[in-house]
N, C-alpha and C. Protein backbone atom coordinates (compact mmCIF):
# COMPACT_ATOMS: atom_id res chain seq x y z
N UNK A 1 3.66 -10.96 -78.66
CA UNK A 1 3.97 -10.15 -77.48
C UNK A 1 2.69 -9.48 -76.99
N UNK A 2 2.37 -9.70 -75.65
CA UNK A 2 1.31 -9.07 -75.09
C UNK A 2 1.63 -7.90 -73.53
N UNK A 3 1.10 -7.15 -73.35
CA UNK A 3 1.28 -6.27 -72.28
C UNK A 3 -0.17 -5.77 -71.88
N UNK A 4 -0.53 -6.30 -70.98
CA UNK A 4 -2.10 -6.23 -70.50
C UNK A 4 -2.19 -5.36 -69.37
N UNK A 5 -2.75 -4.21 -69.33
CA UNK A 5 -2.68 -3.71 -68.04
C UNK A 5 -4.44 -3.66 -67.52
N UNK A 6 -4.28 -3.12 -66.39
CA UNK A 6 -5.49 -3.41 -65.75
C UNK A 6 -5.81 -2.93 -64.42
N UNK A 7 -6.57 -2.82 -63.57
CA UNK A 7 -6.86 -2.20 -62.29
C UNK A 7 -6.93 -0.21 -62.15
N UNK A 8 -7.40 -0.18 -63.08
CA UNK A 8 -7.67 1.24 -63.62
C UNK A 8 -9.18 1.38 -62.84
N UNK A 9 -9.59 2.76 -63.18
CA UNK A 9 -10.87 2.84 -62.91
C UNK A 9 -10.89 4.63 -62.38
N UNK A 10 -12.11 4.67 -61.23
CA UNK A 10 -12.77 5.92 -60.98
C UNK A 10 -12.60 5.91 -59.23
N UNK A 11 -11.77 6.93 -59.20
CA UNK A 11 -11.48 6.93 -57.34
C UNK A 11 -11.19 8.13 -56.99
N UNK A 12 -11.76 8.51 -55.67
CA UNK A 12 -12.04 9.84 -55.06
C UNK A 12 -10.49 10.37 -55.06
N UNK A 13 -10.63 11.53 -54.93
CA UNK A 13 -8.88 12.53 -54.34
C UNK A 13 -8.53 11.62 -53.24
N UNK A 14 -7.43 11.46 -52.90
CA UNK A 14 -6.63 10.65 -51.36
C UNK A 14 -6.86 8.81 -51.73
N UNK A 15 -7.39 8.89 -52.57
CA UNK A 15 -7.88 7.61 -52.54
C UNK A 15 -6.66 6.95 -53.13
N UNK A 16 -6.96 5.29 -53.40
CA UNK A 16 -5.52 4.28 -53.74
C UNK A 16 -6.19 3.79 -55.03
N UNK A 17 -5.16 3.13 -56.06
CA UNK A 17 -5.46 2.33 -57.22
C UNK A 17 -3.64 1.67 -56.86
N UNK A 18 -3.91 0.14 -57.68
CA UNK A 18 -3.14 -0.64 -58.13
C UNK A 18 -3.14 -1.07 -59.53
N UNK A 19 -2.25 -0.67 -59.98
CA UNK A 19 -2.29 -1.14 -61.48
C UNK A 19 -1.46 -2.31 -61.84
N UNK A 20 -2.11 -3.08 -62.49
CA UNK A 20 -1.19 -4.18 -63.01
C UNK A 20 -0.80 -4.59 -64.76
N UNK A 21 0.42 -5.13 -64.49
CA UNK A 21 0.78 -5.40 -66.46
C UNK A 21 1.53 -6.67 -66.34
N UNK A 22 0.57 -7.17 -66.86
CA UNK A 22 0.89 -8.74 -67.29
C UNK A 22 1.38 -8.77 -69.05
N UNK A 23 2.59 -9.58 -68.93
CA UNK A 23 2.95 -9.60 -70.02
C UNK A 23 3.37 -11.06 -70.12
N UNK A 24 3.42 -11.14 -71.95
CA UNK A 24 3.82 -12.44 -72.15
C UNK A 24 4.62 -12.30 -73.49
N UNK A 25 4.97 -13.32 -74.17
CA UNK A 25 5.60 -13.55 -75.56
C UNK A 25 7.15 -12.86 -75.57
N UNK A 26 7.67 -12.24 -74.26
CA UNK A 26 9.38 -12.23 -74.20
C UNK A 26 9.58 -12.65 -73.11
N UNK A 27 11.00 -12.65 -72.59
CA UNK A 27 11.89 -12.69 -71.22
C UNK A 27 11.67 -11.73 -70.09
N UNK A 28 10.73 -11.72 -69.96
CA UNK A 28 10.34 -10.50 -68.71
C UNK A 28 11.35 -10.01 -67.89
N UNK A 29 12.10 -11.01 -67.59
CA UNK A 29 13.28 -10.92 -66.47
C UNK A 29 14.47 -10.12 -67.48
N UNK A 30 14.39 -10.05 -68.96
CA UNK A 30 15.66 -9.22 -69.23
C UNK A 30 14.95 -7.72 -69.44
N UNK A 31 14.24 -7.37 -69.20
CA UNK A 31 13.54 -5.98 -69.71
C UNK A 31 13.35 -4.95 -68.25
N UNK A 32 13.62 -3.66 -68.24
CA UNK A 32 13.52 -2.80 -67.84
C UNK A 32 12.01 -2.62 -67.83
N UNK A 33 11.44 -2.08 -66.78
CA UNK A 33 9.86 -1.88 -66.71
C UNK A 33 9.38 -0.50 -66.77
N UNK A 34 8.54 0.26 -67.17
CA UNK A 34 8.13 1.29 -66.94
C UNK A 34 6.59 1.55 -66.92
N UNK A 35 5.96 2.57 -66.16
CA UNK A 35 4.71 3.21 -66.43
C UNK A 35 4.79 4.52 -67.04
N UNK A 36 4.38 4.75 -67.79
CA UNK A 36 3.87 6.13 -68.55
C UNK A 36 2.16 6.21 -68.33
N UNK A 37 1.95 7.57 -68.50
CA UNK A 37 0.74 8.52 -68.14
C UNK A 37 0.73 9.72 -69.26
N UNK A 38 -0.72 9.86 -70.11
CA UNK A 38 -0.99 10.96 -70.76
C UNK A 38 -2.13 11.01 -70.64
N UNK A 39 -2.16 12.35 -69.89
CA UNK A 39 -3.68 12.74 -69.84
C UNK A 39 -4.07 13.82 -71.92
N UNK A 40 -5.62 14.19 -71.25
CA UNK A 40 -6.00 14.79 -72.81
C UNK A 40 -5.39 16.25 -72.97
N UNK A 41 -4.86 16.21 -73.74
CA UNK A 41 -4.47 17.52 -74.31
C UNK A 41 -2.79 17.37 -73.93
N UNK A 42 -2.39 16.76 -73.18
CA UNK A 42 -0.98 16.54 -72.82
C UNK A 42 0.27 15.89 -73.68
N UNK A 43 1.35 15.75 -73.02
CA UNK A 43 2.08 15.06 -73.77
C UNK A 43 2.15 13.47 -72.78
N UNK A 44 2.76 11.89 -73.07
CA UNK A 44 3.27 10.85 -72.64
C UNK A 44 4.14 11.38 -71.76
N UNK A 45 4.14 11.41 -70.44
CA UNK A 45 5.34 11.35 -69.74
C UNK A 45 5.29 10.20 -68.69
N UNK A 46 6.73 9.52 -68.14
CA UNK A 46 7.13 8.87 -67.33
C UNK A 46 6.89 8.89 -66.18
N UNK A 47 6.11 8.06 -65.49
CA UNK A 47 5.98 7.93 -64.37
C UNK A 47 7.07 7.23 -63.43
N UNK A 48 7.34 5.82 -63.79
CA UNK A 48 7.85 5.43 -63.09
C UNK A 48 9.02 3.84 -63.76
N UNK A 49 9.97 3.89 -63.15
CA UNK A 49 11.07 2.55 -63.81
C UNK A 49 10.91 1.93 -63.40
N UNK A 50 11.69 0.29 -63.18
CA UNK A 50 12.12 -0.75 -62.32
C UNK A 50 13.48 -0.87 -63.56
N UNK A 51 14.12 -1.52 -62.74
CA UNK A 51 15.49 -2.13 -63.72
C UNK A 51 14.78 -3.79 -63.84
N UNK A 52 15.60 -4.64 -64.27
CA UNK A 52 15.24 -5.59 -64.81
C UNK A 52 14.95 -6.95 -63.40
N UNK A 53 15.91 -6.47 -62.62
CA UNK A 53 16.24 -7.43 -61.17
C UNK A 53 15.05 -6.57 -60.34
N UNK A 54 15.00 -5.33 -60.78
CA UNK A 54 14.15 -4.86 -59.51
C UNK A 54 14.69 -4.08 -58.17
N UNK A 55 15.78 -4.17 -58.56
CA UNK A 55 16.69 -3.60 -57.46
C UNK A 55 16.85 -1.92 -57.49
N UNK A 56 16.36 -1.70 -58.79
CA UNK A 56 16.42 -0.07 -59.38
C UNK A 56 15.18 0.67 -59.69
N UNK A 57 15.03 1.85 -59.17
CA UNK A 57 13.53 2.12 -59.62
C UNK A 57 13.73 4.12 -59.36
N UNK A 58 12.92 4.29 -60.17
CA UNK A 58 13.06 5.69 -60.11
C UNK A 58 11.84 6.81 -61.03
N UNK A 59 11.15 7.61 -60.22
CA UNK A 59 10.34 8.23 -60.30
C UNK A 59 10.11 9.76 -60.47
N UNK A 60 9.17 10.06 -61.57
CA UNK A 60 8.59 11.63 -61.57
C UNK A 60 8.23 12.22 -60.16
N UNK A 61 9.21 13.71 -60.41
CA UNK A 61 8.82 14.07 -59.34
C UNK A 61 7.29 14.41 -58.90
N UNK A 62 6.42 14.92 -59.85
CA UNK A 62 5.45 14.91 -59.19
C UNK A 62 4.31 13.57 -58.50
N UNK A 63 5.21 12.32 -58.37
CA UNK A 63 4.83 11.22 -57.99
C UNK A 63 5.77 10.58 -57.04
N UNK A 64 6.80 11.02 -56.69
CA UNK A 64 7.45 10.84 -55.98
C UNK A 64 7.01 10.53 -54.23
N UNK A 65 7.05 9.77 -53.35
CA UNK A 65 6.14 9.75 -52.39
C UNK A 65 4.58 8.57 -52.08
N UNK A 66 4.71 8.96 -53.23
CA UNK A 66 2.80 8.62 -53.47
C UNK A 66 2.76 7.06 -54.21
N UNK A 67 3.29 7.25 -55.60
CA UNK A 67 3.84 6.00 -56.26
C UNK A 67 4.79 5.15 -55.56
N UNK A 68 4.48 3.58 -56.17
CA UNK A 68 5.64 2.66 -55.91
C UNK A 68 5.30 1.65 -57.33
N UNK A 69 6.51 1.59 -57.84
CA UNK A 69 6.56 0.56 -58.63
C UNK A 69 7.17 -0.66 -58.38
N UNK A 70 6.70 -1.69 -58.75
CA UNK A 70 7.37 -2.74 -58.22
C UNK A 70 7.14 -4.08 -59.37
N UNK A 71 8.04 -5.31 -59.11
CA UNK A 71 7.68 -6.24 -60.46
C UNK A 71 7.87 -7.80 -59.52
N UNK A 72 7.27 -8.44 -60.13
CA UNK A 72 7.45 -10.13 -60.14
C UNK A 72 8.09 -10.74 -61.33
N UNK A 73 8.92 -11.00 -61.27
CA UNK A 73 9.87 -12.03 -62.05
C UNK A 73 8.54 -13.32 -62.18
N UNK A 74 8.67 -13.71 -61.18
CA UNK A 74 8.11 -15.47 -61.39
C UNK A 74 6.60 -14.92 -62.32
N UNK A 75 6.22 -14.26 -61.89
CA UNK A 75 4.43 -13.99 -63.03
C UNK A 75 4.60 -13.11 -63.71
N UNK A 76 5.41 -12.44 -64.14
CA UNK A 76 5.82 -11.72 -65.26
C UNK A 76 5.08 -10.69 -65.46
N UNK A 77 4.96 -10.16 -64.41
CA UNK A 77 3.87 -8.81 -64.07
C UNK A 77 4.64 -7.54 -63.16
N UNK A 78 4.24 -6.23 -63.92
CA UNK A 78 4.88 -5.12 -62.65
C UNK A 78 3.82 -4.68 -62.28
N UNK A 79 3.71 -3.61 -61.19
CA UNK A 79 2.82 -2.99 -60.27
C UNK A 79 3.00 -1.49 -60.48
N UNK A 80 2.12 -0.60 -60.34
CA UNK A 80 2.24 0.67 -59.87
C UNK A 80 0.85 1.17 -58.70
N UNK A 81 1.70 0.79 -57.64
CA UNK A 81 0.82 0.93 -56.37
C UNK A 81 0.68 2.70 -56.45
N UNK A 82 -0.57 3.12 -56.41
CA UNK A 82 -0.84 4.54 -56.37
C UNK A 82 -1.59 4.83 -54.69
N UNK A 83 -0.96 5.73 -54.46
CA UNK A 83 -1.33 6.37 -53.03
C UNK A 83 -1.68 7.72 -53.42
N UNK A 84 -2.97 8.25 -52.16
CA UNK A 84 -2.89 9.37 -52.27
C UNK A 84 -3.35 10.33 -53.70
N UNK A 85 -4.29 9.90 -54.30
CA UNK A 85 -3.77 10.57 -55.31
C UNK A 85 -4.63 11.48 -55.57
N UNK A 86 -4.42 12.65 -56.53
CA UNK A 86 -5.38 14.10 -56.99
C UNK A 86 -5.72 13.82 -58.57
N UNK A 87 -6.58 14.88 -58.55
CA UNK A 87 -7.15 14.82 -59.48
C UNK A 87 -6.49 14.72 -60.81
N UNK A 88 -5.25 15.66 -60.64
CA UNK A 88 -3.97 15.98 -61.67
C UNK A 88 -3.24 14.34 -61.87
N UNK A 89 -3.98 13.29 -61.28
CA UNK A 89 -3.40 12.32 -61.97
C UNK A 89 -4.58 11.46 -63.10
N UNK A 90 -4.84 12.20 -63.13
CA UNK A 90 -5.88 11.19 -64.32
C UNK A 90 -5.08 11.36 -65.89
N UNK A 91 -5.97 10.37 -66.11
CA UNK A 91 -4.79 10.03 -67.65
C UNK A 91 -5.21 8.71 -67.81
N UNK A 92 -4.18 7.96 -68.74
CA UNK A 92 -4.51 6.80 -69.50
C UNK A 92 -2.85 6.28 -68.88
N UNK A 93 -2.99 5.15 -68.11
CA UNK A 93 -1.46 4.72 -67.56
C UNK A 93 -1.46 3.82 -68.86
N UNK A 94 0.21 3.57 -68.97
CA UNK A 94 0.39 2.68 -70.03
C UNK A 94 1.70 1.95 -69.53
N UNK A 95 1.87 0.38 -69.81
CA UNK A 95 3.04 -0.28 -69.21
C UNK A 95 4.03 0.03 -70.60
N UNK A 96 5.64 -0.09 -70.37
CA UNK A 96 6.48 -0.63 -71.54
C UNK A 96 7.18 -1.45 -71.06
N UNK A 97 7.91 -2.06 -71.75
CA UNK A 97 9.16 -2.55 -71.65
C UNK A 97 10.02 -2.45 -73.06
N UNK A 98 11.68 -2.23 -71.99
CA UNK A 98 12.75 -1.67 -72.98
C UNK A 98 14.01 -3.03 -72.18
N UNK A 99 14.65 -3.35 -73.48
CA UNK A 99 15.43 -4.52 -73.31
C UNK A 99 16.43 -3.57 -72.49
N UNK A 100 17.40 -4.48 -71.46
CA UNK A 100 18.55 -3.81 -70.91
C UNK A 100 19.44 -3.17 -71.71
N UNK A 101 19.62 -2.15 -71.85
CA UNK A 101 21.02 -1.54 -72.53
C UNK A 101 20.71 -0.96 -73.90
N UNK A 102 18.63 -0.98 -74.08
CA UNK A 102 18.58 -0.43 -75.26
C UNK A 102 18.32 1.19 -74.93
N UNK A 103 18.15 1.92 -75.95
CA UNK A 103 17.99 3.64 -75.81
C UNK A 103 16.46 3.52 -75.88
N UNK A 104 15.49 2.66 -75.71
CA UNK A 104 14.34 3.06 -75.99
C UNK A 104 12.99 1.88 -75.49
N UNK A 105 12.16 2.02 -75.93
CA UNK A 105 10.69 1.14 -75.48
C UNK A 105 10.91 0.26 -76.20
N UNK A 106 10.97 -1.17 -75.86
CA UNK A 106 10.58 -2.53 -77.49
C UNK A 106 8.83 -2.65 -77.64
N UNK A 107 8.20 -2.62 -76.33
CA UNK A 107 6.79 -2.72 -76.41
C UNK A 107 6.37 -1.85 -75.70
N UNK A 108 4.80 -2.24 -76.24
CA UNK A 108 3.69 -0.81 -75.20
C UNK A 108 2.28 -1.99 -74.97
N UNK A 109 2.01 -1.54 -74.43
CA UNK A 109 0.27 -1.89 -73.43
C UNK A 109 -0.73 -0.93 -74.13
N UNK A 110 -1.42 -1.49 -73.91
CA UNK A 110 -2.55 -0.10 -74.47
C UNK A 110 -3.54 0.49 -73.61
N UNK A 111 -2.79 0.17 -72.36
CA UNK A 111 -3.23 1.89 -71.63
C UNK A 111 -4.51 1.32 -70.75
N UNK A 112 -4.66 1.72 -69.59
CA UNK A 112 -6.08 1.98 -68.47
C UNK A 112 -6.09 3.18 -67.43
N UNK A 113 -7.43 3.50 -68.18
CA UNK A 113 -7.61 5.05 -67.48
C UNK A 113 -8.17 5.25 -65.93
N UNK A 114 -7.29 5.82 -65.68
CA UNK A 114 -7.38 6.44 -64.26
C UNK A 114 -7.88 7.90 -64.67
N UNK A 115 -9.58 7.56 -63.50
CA UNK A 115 -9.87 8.98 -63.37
C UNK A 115 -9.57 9.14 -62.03
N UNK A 116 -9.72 10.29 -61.61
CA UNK A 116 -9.36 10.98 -59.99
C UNK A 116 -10.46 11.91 -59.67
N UNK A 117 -11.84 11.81 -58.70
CA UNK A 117 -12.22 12.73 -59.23
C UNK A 117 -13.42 12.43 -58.32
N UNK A 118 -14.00 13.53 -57.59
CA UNK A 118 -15.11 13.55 -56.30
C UNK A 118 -16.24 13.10 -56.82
């Protein structure tokens, strides 16, 4: 099982990033998608869902607006299109996936850091 993320980096306040997570070694299409974010000294919190079809998605409020998550079935990859963003978003994004109908994460990514920052 792999979860590759990527399109991280160093971008001014207001500015855009796209993040991507390519995964392989399960059923992409049965798994729930998520991004998580921990910056230093913080705790892991949730950024953002997709349901498994894509039809469902739902976001932290303080990203609400700004974020969009989104997924491809056929390349087995989700998105977290970032708009807009401040400094208060820097951190280490990280992809999961959690099978439909489980209480929790089956896998993790190991993370690309977003700085925010003039």
């Amino acid at each position: 099982v792999q979860l590759v993320e990527s399109g991280g980096g160093l971008v001014q306040p207001g500015g855009s990033l796209r993040l991507s997570c390519a995964v392989s070694g399960f059923t992409f299409r049965l798994y729930d998608m998520s991004w998580y974010r921990q910056a230093p000294g913080k705790e892991r919190e949730l950024v953002a869902r997709i349901s498994s079809d894509g039809d469902s998605t739902n976001y932290a409020d303080s990203v609400k607006g700004r974020f969009t998550i989104s997924r491809d079935n056929a390349v087995n990859t989700v998105y977290l299109q970032m708009n807009s963003l401040k400094p208060e978003d820097t951190a280490v994004y990280s992809c999961a996936a959690r099978r439909v109908g489980r209480g929790r994460n089956d896998y993790w990514g190991q993370g690309t850091q977003v700085t925010v920052s003039s």
